[in-house]
PDB file of N, CA and C in Angstrom:
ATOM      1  N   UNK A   1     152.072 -34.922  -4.915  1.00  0.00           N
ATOM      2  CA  UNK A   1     152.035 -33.766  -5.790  1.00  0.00           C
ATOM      3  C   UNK A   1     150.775 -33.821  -6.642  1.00  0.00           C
ATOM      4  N   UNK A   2     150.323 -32.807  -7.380  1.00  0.00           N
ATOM      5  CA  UNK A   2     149.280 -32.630  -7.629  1.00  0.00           C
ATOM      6  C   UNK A   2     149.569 -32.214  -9.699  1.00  0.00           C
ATOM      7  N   UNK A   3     148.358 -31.816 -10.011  1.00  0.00           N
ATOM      8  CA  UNK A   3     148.712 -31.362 -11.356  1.00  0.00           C
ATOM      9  C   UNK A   3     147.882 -30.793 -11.718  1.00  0.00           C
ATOM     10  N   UNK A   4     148.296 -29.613 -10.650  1.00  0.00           N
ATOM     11  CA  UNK A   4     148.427 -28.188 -11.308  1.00  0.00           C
ATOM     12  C   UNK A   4     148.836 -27.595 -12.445  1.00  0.00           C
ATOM     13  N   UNK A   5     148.201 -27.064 -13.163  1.00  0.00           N
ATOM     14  CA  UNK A   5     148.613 -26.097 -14.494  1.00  0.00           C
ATOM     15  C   UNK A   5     149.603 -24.956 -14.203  1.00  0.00           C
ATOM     16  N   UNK A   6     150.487 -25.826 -14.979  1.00  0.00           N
ATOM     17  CA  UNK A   6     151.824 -24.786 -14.588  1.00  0.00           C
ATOM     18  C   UNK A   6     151.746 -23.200 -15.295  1.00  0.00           C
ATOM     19  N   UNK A   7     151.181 -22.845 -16.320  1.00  0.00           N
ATOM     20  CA  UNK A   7     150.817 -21.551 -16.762  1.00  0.00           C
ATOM     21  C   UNK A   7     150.124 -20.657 -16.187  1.00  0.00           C
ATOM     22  N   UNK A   8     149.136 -21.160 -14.999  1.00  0.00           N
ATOM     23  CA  UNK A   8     148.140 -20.451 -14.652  1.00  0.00           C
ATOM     24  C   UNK A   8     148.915 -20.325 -12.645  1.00  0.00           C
ATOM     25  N   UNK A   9     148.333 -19.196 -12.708  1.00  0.00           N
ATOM     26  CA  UNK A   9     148.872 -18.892 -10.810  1.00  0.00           C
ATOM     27  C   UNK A   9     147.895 -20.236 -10.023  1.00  0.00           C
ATOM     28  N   UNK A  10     148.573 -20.775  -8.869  1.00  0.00           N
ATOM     29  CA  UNK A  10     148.403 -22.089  -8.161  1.00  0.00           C
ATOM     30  C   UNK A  10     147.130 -21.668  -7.527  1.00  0.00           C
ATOM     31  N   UNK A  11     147.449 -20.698  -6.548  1.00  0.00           N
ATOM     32  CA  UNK A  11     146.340 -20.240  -5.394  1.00  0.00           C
ATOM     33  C   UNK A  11     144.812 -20.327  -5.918  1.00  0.00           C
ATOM     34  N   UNK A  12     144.365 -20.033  -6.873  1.00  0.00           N
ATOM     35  CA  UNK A  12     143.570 -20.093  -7.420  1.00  0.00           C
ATOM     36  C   UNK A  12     142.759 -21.536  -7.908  1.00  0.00           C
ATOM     37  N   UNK A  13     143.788 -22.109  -8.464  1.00  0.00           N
ATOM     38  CA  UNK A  13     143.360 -23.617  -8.407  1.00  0.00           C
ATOM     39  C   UNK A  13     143.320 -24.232  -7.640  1.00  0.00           C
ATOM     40  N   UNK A  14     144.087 -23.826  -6.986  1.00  0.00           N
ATOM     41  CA  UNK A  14     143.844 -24.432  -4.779  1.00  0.00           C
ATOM     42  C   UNK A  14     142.351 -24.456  -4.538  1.00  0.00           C
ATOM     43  N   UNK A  15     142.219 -23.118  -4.871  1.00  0.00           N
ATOM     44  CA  UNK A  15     140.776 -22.595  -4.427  1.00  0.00           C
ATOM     45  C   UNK A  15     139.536 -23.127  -4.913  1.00  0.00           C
ATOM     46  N   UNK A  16     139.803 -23.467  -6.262  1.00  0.00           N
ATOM     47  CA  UNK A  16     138.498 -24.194  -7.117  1.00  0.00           C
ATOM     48  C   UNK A  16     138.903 -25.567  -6.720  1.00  0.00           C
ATOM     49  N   UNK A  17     139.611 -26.240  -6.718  1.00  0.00           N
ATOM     50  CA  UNK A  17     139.848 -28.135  -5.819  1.00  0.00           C
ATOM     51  C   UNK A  17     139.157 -27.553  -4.331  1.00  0.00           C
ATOM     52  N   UNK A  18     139.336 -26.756  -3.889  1.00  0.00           N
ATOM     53  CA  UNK A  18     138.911 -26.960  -2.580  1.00  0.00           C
ATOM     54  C   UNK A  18     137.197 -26.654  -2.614  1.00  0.00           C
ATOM     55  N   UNK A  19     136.987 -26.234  -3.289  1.00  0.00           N
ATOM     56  CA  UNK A  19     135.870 -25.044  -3.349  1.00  0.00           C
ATOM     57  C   UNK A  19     135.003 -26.280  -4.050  1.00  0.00           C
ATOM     58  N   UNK A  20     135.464 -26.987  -5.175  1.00  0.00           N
ATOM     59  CA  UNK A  20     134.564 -27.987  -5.219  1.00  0.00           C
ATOM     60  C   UNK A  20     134.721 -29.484  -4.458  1.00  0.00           C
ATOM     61  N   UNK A  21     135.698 -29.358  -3.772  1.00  0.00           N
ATOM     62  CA  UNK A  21     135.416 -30.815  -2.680  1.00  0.00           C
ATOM     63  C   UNK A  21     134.259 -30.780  -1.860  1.00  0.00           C
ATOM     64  N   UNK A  22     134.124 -28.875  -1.024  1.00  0.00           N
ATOM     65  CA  UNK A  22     133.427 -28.654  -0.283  1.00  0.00           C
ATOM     66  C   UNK A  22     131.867 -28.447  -0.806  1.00  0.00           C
ATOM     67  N   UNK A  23     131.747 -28.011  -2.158  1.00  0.00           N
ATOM     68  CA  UNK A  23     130.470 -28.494  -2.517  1.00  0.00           C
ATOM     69  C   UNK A  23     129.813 -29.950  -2.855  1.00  0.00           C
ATOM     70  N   UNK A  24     130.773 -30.376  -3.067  1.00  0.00           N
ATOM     71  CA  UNK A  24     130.170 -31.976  -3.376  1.00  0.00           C
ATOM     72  C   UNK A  24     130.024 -32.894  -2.163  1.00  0.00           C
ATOM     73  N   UNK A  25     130.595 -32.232  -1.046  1.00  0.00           N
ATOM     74  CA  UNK A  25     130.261 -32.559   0.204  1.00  0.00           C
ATOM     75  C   UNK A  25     131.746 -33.970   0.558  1.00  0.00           C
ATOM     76  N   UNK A  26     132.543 -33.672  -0.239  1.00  0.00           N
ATOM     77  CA  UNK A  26     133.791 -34.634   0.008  1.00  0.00           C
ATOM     78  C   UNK A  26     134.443 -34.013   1.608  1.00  0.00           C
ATOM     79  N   UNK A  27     134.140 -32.536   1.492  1.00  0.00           N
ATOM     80  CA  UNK A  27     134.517 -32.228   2.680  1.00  0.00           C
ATOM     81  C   UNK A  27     133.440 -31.543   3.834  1.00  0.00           C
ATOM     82  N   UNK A  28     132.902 -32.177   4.284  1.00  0.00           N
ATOM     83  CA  UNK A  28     132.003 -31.423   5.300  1.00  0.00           C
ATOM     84  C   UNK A  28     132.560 -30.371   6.039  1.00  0.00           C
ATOM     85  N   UNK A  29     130.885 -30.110   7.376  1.00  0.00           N
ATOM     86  CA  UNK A  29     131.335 -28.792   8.038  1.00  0.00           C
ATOM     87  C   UNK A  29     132.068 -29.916   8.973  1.00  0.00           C
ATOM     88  N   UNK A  30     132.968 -29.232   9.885  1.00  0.00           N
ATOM     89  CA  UNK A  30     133.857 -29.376  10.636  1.00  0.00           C
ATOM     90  C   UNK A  30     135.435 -29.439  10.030  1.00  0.00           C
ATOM     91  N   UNK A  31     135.500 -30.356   8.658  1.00  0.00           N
ATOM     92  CA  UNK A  31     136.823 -30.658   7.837  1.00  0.00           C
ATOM     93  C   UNK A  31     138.182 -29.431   8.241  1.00  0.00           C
ATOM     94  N   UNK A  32     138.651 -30.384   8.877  1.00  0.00           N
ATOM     95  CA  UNK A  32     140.129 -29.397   9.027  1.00  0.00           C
ATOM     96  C   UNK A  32     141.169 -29.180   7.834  1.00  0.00           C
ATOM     97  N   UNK A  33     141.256 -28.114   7.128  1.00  0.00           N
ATOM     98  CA  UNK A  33     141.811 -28.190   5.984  1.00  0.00           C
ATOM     99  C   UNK A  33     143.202 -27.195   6.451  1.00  0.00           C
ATOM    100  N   UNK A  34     144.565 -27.658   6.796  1.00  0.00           N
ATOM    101  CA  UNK A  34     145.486 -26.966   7.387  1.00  0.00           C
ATOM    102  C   UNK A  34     146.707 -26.705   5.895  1.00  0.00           C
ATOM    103  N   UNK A  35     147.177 -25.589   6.365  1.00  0.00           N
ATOM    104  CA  UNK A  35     148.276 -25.100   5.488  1.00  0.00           C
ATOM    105  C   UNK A  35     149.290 -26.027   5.227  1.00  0.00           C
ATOM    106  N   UNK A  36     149.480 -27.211   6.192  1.00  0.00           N
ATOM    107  CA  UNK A  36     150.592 -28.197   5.615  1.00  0.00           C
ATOM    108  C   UNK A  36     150.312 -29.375   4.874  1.00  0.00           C
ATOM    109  N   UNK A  37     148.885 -29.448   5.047  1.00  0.00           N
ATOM    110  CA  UNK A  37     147.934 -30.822   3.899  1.00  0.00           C
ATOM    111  C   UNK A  37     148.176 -29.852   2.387  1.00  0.00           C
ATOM    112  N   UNK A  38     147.823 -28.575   2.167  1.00  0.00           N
ATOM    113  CA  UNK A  38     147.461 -27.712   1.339  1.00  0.00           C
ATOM    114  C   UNK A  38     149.178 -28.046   0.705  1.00  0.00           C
ATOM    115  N   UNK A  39     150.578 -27.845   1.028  1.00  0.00           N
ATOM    116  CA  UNK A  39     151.299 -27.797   0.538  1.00  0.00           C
ATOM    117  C   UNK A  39     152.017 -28.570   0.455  1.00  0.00           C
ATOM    118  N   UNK A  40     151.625 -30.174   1.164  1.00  0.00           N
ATOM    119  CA  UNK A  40     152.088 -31.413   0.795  1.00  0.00           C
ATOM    120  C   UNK A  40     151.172 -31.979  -0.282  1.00  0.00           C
ATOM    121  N   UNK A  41     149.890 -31.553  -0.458  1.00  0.00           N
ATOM    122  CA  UNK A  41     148.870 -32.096  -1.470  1.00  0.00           C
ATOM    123  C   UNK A  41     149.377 -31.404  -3.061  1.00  0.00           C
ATOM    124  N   UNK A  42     149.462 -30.090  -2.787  1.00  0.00           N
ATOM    125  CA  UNK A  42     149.638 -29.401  -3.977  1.00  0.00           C
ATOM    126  C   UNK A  42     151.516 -29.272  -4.329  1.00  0.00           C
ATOM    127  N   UNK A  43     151.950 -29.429  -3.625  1.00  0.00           N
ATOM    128  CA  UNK A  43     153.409 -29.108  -3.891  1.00  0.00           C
ATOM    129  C   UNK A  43     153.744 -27.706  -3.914  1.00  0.00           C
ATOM    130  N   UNK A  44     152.976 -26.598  -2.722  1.00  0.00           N
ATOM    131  CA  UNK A  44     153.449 -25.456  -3.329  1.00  0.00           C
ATOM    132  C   UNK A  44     153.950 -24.763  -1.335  1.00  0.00           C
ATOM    133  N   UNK A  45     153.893 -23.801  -1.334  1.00  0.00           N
ATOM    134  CA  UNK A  45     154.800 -23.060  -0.742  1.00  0.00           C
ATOM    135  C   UNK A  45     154.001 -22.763   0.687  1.00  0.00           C
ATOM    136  N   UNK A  46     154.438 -22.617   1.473  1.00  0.00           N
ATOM    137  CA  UNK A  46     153.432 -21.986   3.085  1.00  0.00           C
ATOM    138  C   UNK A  46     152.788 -20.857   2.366  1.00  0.00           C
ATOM    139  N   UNK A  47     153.418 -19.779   1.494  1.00  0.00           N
ATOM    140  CA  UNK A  47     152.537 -18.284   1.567  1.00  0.00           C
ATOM    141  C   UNK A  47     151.404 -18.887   0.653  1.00  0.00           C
ATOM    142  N   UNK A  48     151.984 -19.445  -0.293  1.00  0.00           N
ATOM    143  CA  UNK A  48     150.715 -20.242  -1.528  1.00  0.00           C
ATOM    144  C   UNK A  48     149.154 -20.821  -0.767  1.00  0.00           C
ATOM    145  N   UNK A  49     149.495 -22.146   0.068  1.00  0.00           N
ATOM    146  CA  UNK A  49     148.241 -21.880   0.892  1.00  0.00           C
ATOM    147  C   UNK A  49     147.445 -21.486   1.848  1.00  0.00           C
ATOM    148  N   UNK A  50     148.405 -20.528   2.128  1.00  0.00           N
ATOM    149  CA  UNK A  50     148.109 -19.689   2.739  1.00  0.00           C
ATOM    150  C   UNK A  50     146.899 -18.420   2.557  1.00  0.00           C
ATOM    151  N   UNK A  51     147.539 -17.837   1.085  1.00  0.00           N
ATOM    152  CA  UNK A  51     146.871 -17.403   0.452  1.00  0.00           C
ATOM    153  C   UNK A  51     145.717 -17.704  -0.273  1.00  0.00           C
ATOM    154  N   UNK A  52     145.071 -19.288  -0.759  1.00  0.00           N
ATOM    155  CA  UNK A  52     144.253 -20.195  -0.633  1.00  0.00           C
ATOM    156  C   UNK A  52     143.321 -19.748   0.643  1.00  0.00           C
ATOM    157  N   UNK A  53     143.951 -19.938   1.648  1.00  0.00           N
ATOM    158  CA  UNK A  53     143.112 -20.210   2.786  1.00  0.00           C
ATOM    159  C   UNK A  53     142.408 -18.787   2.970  1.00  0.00           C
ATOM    160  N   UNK A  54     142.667 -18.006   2.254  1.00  0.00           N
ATOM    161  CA  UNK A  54     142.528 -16.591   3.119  1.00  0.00           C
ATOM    162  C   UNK A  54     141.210 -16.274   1.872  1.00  0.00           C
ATOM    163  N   UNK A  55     141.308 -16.372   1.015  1.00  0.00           N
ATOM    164  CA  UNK A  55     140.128 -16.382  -0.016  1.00  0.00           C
ATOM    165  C   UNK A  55     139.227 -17.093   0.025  1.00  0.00           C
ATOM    166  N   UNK A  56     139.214 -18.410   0.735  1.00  0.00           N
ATOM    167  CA  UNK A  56     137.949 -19.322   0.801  1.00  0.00           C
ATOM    168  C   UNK A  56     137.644 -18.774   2.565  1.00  0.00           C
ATOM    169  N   UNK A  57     138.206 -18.375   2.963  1.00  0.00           N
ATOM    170  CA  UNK A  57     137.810 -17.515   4.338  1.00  0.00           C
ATOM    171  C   UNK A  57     136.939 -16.592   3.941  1.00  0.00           C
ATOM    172  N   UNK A  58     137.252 -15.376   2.714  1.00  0.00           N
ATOM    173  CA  UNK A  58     136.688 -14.255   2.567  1.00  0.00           C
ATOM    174  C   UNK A  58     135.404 -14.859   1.594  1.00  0.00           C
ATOM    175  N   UNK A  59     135.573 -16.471   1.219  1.00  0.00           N
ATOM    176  CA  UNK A  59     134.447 -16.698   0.059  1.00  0.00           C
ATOM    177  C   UNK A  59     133.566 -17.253   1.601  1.00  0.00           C
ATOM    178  N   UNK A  60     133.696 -17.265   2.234  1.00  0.00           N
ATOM    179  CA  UNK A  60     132.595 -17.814   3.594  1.00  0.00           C
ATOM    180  C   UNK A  60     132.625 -19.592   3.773  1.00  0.00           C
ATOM    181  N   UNK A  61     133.185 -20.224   2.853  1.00  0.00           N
ATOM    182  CA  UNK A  61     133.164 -21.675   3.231  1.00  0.00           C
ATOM    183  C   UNK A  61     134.007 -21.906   4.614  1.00  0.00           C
ATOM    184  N   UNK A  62     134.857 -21.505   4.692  1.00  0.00           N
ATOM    185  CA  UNK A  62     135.700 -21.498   5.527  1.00  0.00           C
ATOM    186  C   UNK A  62     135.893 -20.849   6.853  1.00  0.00           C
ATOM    187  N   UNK A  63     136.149 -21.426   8.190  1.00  0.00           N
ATOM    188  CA  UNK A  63     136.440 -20.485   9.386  1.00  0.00           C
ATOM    189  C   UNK A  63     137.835 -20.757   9.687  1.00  0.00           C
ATOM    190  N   UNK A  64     138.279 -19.595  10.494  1.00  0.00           N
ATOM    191  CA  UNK A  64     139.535 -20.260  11.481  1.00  0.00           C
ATOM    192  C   UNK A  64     139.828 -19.399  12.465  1.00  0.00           C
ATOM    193  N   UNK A  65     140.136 -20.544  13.088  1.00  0.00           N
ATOM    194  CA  UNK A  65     139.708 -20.981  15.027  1.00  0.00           C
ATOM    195  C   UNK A  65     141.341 -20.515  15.261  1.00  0.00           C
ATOM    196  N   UNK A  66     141.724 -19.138  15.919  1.00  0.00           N
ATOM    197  CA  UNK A  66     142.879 -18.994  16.306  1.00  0.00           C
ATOM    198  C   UNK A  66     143.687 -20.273  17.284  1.00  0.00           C
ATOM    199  N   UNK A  67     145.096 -20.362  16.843  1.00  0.00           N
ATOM    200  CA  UNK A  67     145.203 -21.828  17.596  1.00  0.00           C
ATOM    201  C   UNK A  67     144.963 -23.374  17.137  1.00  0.00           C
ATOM    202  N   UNK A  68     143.868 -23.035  16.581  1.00  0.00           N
ATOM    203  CA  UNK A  68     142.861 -24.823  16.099  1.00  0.00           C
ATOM    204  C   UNK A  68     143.069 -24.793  14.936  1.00  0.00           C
ATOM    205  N   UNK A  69     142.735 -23.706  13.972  1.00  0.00           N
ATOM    206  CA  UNK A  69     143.008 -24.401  12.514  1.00  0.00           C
ATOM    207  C   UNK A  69     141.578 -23.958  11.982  1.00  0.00           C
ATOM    208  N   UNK A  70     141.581 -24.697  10.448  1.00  0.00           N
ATOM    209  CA  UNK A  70     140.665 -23.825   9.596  1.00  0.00           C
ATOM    210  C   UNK A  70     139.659 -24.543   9.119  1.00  0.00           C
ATOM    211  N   UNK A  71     138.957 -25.026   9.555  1.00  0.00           N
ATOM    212  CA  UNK A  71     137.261 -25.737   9.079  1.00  0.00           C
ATOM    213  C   UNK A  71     136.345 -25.138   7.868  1.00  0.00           C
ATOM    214  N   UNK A  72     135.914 -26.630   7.479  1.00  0.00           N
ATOM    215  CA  UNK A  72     135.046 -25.543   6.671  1.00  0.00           C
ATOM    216  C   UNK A  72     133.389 -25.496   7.435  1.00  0.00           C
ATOM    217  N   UNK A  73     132.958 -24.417   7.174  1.00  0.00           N
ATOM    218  CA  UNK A  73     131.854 -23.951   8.213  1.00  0.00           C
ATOM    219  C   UNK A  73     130.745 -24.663   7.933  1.00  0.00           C
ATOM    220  N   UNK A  74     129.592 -25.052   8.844  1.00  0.00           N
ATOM    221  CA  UNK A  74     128.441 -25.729   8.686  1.00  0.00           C
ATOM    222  C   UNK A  74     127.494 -24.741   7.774  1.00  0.00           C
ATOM    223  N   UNK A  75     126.626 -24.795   7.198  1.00  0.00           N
ATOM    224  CA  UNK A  75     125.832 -24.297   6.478  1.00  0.00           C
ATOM    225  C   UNK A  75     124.964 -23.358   7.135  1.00  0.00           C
ATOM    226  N   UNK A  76     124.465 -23.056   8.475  1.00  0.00           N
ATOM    227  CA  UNK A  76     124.011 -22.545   9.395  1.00  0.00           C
ATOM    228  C   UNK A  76     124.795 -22.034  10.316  1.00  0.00           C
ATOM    229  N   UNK A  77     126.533 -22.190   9.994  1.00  0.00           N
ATOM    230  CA  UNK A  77     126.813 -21.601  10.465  1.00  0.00           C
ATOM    231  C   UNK A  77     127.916 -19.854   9.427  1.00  0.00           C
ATOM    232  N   UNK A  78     127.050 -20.271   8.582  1.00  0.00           N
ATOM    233  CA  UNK A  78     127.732 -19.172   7.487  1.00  0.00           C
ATOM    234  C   UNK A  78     126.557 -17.742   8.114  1.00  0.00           C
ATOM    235  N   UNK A  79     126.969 -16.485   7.660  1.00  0.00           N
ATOM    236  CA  UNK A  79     126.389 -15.211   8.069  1.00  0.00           C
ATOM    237  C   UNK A  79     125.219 -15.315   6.532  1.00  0.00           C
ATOM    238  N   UNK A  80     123.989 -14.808   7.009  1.00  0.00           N
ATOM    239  CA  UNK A  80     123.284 -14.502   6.212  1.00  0.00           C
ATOM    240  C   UNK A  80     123.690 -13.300   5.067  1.00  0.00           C
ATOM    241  N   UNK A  81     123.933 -13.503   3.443  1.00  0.00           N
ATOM    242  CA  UNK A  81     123.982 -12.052   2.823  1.00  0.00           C
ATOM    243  C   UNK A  81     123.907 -10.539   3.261  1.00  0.00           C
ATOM    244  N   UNK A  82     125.025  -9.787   3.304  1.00  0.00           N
ATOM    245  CA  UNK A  82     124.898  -8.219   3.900  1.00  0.00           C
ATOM    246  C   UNK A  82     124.797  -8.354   5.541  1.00  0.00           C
ATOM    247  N   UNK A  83     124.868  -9.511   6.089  1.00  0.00           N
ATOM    248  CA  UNK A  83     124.981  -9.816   7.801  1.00  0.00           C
ATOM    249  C   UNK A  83     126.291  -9.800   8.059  1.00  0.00           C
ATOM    250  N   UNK A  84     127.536  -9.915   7.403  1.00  0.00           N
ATOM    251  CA  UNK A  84     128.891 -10.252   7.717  1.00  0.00           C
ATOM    252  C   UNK A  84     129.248  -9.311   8.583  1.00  0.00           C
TER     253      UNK A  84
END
């Protein structure tokens, strides 16, 4: 379990732990970051990181591979600004 701020909505803090692992390079490109690490790490619900996952998708760190699961993307392999 994790310790999370119970006042504030989870998904969000999902998002900034993840968001800065992946900048500090704790998690490279390839890192499989799956919905059941997300809710055994944090203690929260399938839709919770789910919803996590779907915002660091739309923030571009993130891909996912129908089937395979959700990586975070190589640096060259992100879309150039206004290319998406």
């Amino acid at each position: 379990m994790s310790d999370l701020d119970p006042t504030r909505p989870k998904w969000p803090q999902i998002v900034d732990r993840l968001t800065q692992r992946i900048s500090s390079g704790q998690y490279g490109p390839g890192h499989l970051i799956s919905h059941r690490a997300i809710e055994e790490e944090f203690g929260v619900a399938k839709a919770t990181a789910g919803r996590a996952l779907a915002k660091l998708r739309a923030r571009k760190p993130v891909r996912t591979e129908f089937g395979m699961g959700s990586f975070i993307r190589d640096v060259t392999d992100q879309p150039a600004p206004g290319n998406e």
